[in-house]
Each structure stands twice: as C-alpha cells, then as structure tokens.
PDB file of N, CA and C in Angstrom:
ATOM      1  N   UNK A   1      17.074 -57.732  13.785  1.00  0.00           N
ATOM      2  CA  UNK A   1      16.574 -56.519  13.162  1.00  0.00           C
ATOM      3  C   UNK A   1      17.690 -55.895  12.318  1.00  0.00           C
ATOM      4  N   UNK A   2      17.135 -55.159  11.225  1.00  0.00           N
ATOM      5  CA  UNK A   2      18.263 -55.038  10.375  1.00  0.00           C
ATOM      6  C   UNK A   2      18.343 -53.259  10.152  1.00  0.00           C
ATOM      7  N   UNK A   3      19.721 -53.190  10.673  1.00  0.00           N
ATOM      8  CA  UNK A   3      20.115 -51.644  10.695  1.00  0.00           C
ATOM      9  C   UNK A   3      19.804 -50.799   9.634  1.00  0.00           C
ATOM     10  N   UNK A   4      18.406 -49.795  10.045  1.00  0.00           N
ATOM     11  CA  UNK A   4      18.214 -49.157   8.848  1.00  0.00           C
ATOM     12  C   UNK A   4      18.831 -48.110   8.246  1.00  0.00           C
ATOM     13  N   UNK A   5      18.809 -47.968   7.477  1.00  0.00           N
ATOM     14  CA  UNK A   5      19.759 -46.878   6.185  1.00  0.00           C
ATOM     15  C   UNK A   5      19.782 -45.513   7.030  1.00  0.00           C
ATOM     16  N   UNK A   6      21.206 -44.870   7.033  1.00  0.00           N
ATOM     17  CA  UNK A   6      21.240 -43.790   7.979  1.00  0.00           C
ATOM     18  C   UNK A   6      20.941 -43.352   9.165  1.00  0.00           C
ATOM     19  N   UNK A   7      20.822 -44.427   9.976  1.00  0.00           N
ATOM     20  CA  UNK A   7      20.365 -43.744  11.245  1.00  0.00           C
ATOM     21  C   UNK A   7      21.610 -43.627  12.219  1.00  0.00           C
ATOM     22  N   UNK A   8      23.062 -44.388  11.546  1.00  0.00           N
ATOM     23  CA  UNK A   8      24.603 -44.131  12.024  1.00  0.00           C
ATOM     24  C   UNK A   8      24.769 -42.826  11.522  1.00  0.00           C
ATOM     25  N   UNK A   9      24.558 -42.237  10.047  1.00  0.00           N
ATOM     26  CA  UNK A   9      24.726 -40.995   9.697  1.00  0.00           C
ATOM     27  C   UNK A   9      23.775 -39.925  10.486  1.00  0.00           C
ATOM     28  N   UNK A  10      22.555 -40.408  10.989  1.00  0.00           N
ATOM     29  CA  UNK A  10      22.024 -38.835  11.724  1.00  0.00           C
ATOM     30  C   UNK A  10      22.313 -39.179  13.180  1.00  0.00           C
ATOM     31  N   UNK A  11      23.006 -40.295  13.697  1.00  0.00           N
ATOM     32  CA  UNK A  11      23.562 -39.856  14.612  1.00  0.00           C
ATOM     33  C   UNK A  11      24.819 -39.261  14.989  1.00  0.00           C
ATOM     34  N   UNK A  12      25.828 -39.622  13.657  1.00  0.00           N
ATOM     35  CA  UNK A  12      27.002 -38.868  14.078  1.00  0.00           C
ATOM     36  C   UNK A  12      26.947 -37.575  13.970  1.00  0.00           C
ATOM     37  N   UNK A  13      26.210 -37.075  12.555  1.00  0.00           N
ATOM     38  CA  UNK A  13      25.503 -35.868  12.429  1.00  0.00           C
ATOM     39  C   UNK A  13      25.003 -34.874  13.499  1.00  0.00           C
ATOM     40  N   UNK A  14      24.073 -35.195  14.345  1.00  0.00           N
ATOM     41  CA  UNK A  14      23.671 -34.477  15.370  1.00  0.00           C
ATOM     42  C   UNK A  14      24.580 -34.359  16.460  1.00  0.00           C
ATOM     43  N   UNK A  15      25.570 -35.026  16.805  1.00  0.00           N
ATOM     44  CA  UNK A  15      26.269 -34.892  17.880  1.00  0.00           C
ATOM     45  C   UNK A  15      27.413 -34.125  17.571  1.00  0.00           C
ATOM     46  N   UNK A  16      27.716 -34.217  15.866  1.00  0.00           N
ATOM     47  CA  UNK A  16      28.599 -33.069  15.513  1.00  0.00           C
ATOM     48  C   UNK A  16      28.139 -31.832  15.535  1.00  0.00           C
ATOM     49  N   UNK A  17      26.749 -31.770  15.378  1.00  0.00           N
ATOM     50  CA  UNK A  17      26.202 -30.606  15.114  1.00  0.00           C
ATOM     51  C   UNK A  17      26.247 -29.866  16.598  1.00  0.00           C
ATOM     52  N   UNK A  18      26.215 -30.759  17.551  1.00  0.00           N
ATOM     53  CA  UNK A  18      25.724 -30.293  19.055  1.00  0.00           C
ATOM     54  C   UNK A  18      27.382 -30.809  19.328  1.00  0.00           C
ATOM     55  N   UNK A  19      28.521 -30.588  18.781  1.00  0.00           N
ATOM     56  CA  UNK A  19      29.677 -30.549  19.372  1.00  0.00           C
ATOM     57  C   UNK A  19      30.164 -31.371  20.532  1.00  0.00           C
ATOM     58  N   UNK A  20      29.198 -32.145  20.329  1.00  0.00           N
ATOM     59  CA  UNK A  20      29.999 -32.940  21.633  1.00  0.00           C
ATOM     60  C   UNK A  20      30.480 -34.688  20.945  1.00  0.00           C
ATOM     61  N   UNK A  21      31.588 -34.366  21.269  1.00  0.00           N
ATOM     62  CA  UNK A  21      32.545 -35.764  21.107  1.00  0.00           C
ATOM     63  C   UNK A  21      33.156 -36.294  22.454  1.00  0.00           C
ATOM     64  N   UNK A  22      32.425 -36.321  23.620  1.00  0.00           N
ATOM     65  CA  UNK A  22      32.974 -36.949  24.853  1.00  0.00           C
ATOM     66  C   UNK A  22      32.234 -38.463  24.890  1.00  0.00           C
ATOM     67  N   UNK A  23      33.024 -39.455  25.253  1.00  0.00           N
ATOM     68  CA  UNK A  23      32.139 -40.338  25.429  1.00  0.00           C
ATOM     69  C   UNK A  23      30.660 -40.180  26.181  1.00  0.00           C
ATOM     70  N   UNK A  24      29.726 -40.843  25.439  1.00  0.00           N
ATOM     71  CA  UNK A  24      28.116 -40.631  26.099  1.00  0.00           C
ATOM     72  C   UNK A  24      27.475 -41.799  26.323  1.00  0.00           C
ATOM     73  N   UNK A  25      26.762 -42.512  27.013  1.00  0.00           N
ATOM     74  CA  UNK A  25      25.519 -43.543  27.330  1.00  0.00           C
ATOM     75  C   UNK A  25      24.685 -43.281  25.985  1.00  0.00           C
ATOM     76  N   UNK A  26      23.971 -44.008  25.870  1.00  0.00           N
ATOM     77  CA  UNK A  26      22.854 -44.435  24.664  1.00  0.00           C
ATOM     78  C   UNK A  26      21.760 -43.421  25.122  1.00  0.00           C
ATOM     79  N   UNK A  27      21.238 -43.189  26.428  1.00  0.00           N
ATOM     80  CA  UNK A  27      20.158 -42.876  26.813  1.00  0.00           C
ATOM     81  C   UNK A  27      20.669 -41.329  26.812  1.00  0.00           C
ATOM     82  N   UNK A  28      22.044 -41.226  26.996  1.00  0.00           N
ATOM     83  CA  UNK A  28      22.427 -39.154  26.498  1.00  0.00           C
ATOM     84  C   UNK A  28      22.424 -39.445  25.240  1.00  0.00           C
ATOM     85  N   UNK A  29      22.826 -40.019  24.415  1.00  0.00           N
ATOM     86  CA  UNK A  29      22.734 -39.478  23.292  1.00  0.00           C
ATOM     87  C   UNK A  29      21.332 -39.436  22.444  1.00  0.00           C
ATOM     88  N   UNK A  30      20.759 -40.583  22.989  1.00  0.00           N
ATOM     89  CA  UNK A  30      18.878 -40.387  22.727  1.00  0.00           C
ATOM     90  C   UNK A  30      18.243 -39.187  22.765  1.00  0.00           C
ATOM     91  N   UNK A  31      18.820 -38.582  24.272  1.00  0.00           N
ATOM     92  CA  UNK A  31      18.286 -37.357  24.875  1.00  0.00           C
ATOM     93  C   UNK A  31      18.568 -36.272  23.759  1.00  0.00           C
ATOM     94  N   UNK A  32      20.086 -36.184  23.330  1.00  0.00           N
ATOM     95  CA  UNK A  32      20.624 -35.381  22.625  1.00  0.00           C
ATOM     96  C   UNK A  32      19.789 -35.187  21.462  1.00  0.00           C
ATOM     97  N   UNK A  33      19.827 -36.597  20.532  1.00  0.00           N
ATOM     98  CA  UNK A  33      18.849 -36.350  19.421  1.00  0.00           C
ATOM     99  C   UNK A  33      17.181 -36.073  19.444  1.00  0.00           C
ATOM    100  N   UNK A  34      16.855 -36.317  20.616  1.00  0.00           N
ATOM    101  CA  UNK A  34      15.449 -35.911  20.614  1.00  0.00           C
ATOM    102  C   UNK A  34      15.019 -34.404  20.894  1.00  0.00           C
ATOM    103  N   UNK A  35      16.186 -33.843  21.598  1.00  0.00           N
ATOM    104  CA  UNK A  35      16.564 -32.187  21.669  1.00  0.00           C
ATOM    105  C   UNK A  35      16.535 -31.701  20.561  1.00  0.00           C
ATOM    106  N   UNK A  36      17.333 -32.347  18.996  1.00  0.00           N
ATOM    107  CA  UNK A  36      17.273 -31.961  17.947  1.00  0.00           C
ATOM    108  C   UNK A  36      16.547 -32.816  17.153  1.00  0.00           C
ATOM    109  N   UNK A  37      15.387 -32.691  16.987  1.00  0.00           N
ATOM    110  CA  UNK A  37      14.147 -33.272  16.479  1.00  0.00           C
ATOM    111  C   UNK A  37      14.338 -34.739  15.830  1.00  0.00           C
ATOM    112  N   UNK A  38      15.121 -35.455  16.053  1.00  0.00           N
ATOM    113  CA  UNK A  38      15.739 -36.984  15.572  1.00  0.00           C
ATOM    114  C   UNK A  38      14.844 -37.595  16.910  1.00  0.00           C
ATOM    115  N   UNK A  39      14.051 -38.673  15.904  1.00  0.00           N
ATOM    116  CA  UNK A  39      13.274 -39.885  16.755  1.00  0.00           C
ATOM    117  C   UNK A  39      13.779 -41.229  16.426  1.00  0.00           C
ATOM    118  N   UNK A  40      14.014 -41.921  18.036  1.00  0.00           N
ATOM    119  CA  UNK A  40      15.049 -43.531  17.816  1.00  0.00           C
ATOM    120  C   UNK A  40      13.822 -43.513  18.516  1.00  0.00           C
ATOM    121  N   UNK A  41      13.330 -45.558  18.572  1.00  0.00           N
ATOM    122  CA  UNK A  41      12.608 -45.916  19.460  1.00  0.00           C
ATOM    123  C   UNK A  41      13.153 -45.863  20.511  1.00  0.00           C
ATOM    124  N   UNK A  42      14.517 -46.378  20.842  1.00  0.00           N
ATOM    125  CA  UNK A  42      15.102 -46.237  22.122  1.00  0.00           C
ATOM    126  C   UNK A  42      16.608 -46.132  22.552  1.00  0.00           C
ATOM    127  N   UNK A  43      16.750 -45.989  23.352  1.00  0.00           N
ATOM    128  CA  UNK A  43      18.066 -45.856  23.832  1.00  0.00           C
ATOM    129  C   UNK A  43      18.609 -47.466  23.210  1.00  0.00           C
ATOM    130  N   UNK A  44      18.461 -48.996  23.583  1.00  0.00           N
ATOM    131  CA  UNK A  44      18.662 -49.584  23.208  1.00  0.00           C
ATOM    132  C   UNK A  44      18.811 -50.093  21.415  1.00  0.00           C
ATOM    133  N   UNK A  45      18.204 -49.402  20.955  1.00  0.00           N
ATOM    134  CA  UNK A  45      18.617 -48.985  19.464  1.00  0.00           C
ATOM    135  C   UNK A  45      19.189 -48.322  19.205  1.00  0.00           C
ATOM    136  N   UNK A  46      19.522 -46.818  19.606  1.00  0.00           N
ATOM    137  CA  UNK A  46      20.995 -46.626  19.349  1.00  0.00           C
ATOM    138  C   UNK A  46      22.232 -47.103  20.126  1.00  0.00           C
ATOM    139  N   UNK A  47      22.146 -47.709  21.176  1.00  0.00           N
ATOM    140  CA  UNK A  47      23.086 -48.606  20.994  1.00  0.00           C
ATOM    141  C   UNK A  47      23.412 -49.884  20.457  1.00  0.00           C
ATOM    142  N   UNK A  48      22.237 -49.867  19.940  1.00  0.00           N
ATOM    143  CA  UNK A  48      22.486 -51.483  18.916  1.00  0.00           C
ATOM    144  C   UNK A  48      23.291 -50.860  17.216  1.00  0.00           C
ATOM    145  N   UNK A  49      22.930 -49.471  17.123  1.00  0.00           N
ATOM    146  CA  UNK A  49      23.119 -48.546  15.782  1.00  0.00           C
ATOM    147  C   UNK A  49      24.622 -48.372  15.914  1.00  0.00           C
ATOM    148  N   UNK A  50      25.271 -48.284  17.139  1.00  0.00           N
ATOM    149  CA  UNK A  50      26.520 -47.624  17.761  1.00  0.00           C
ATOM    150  C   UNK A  50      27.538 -48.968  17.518  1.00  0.00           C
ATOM    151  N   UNK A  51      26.573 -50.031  18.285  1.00  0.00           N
ATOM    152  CA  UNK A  51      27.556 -51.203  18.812  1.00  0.00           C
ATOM    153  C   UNK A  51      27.857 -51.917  17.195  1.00  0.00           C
ATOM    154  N   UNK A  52      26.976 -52.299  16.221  1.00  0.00           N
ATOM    155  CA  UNK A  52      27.162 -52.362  14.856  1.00  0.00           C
ATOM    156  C   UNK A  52      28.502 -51.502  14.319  1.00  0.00           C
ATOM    157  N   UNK A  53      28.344 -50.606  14.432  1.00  0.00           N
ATOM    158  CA  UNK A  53      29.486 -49.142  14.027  1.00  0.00           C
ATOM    159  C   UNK A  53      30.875 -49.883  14.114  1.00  0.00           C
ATOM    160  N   UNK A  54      30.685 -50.424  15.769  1.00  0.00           N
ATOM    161  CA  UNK A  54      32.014 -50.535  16.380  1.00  0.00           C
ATOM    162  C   UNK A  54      32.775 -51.363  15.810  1.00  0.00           C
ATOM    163  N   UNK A  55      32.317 -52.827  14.743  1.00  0.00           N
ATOM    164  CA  UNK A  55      32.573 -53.602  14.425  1.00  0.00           C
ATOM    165  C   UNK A  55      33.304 -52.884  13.048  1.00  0.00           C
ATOM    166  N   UNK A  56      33.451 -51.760  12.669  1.00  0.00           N
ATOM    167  CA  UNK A  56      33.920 -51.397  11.381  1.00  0.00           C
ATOM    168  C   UNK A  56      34.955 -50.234  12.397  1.00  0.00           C
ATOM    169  N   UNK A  57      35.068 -49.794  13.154  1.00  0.00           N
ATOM    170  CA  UNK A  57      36.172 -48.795  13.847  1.00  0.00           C
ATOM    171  C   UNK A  57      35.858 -47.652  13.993  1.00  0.00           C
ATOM    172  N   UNK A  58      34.669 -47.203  13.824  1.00  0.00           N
ATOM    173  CA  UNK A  58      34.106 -46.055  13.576  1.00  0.00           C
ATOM    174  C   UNK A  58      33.852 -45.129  15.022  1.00  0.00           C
ATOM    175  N   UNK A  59      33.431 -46.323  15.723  1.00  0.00           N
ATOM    176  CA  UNK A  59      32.769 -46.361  16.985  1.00  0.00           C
ATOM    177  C   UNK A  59      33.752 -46.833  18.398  1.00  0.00           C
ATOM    178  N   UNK A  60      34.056 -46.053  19.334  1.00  0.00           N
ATOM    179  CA  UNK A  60      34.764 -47.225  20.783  1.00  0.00           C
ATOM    180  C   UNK A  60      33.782 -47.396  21.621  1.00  0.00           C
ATOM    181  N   UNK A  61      33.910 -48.882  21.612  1.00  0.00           N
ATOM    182  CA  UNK A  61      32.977 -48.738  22.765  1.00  0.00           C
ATOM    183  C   UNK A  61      33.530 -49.248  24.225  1.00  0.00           C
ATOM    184  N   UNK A  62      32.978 -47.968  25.480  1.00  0.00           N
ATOM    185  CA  UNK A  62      33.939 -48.251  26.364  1.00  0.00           C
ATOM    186  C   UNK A  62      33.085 -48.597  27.337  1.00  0.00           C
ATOM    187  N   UNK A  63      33.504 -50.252  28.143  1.00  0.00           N
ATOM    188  CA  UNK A  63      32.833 -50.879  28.215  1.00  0.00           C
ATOM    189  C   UNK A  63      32.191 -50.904  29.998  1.00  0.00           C
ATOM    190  N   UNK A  64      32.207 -49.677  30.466  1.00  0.00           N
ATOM    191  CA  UNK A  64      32.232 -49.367  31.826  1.00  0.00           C
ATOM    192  C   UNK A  64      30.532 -49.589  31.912  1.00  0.00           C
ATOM    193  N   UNK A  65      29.884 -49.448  33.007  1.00  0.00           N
ATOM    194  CA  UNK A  65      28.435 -49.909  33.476  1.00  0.00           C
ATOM    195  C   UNK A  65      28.135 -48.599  33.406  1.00  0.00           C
ATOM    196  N   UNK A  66      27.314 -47.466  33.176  1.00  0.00           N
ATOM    197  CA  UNK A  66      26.822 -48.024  31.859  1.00  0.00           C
ATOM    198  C   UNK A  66      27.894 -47.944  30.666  1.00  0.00           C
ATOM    199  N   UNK A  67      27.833 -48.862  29.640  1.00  0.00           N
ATOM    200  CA  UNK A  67      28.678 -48.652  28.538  1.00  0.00           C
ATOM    201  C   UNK A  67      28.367 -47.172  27.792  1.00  0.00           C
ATOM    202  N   UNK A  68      29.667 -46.665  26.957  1.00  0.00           N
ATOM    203  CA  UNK A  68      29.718 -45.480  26.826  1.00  0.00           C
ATOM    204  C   UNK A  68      30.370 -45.655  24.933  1.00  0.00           C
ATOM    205  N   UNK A  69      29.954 -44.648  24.881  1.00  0.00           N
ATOM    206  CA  UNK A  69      30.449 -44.570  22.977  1.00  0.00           C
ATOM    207  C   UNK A  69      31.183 -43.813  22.699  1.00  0.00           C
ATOM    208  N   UNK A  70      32.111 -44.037  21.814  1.00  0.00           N
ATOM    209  CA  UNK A  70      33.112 -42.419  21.355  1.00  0.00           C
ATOM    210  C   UNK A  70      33.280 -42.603  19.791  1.00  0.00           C
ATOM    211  N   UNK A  71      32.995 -41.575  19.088  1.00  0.00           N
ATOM    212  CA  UNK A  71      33.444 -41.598  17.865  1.00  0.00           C
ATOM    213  C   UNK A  71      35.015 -41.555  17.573  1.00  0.00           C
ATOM    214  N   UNK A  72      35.347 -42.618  16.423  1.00  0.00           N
ATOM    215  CA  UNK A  72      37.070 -42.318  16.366  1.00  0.00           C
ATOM    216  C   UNK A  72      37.092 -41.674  15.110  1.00  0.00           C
ATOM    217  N   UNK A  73      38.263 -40.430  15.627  1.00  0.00           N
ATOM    218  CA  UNK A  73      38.491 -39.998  14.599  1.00  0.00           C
ATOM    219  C   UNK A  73      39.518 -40.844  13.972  1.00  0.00           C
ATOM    220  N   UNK A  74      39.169 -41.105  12.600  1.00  0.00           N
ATOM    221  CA  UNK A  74      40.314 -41.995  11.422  1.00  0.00           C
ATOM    222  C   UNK A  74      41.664 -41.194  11.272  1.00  0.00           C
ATOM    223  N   UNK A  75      41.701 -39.959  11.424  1.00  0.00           N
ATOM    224  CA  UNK A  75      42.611 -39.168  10.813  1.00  0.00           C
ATOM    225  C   UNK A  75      43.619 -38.904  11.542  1.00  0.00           C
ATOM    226  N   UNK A  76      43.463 -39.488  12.957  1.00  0.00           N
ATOM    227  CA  UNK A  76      44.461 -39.160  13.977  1.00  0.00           C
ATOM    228  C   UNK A  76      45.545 -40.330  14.060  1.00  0.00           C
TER     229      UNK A  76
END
C-alpha cells in the first residue's frame, strides 16, 4: 500500500498541536488524532505512516512491546 500524501504531515501536526512529544503506541496516537477530528483506518496504519518516517530520521522508533514512536528533533 502506498503512503498517501500527508497523512505524516497531519500526524506530526496534531500531536504538535496537542503538545505532546513523549514517546506514544500507534493506538495513543490514533486515539489522539481521533480526539482532534483526524480519521486513520487504524492504529496499524499509522504505524505503518510512522515506521516509513523512520527510514528518513524523522521518526525513532523504540522498539519495546508495544513499540513506541518519537519525533526527532533535527535541530538538536
């Protein structure tokens, strides 16, 4: 399946918007965006949206049960 256009941008988006940069599970951050009117089919799609990311540095992914996501900041 092929990663559609922006759905890395409204997720980093909403989680900036909702201030939280702690590492999160797929299924919190689902939760998160569905709090702010953003629809994923599933938790497993945004982590397929996340785990894509990771391959460019954007994204850590930390690889504990459940796996967890952190945005990197570039600037640090």
């Amino acid at each position: 399946m092929r990663l559609r256009r922006g759905e890395f941008e409204r997720i980093r988006s909403v989680l900036e918007k909702a201030e939280l940069d702690q590492p999160m599970t797929a299924r919190e951050i689902l939760q998160v965006l569905e709090e702010h009117g953003e629809e994923f089919d599933s938790a497993h799609r945004v982590a397929t949206v996340l785990g894509r990311q990771a391959q460019t540095g954007e994204i850590e992914v930390i690889r504990d049960q459940p796996y967890r996501y952190r945005f990197v900041d570039k600037n640090s």
